[in-house]
Protein backbone atom coordinates (compact mmCIF):
# COMPACT_ATOMS: atom_id res chain seq x y z
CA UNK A 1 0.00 0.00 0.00
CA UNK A 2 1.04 3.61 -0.29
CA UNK A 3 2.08 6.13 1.75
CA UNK A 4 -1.31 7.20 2.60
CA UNK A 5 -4.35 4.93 2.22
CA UNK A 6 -7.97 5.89 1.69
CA UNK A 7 -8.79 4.80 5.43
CA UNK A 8 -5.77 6.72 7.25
CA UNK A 9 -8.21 9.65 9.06
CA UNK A 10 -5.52 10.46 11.15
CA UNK A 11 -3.90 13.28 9.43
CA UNK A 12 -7.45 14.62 8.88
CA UNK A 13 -9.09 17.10 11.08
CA UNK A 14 -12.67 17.80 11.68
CA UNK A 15 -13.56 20.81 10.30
CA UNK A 16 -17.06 22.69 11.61
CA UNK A 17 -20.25 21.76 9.27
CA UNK A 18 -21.35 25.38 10.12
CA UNK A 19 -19.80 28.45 8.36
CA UNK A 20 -19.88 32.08 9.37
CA UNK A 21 -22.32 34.06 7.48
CA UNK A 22 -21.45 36.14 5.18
CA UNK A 23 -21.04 40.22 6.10
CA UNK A 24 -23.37 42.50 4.58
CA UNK A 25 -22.80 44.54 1.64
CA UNK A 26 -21.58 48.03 1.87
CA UNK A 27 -21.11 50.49 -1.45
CA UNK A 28 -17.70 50.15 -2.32
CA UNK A 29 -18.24 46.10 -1.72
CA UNK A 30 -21.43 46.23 -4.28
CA UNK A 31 -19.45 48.17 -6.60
CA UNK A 32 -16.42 46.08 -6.76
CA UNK A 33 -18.78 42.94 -7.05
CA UNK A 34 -20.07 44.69 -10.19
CA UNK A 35 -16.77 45.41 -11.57
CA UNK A 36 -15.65 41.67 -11.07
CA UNK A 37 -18.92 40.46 -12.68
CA UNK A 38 -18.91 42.35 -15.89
CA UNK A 39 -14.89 41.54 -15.99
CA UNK A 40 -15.88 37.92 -16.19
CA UNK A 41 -19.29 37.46 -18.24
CA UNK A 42 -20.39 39.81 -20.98
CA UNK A 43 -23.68 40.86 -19.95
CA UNK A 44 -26.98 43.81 -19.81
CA UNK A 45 -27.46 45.68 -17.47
CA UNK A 46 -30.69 44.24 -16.62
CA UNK A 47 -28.72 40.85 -15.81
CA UNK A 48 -26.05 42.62 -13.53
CA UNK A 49 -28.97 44.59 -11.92
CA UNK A 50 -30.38 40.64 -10.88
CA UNK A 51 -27.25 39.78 -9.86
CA UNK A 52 -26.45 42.82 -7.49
CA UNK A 53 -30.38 42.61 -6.16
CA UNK A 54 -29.35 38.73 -5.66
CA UNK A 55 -26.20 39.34 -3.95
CA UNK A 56 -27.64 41.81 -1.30
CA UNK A 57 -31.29 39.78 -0.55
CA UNK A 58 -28.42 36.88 0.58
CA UNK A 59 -25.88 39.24 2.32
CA UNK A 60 -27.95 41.98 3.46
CA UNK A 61 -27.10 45.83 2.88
CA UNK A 62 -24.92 47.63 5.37
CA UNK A 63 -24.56 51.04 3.39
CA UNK A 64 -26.40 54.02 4.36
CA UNK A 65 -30.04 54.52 2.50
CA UNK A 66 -30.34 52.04 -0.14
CA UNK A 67 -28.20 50.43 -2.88
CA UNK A 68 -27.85 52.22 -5.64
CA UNK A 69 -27.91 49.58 -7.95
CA UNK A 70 -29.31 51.68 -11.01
CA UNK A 71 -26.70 53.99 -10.76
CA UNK A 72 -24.19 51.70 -11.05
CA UNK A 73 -25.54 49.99 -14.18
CA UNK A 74 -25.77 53.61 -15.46
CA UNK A 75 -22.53 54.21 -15.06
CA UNK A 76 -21.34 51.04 -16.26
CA UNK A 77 -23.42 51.58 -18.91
CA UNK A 78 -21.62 54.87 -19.76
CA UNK A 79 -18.08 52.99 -19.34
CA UNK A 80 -19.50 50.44 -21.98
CA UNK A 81 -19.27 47.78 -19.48
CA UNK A 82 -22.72 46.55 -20.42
């Protein structure tokens, strides 16, 4: 047998089932989640819009008011980003 076999647990740990959740969403966070979405998928802006509305209904918003999700597919818009 090798070094290692299938049924050495020994050198494993247990690792928690439970994870932290994640933080909440702030502005700049929201806009650099943009940024790395429409860096890796070409897309509308109505399908980055979803995805941002997604992204904060799981995480939550921490920024002050609400996100300003329009005006960053505006602007991306205007960068020709989408």
């Amino acid at each position: 047998m090798g070094r290692f076999s299938s049924n050495d647990t020994s050198r494993r740990r247990e690792r928690p089932t439970e994870r932290k959740p994640p933080r909440p969403i702030d502005a700049a966070r929201l806009n650099e989640m943009a940024l790395a979405y429409v860096a890796r998928f070409a897309t509308s802006g109505g399908k980055l819009a979803d995805y941002l509305k997604r992204k904060l209904r799981e995480r939550g918003w921490e920024g002050e008011g609400e996100a300003d999700i329009a005006g960053i597919v505006a602007r991306f818009a205007e960068l020709g980003y989408v």
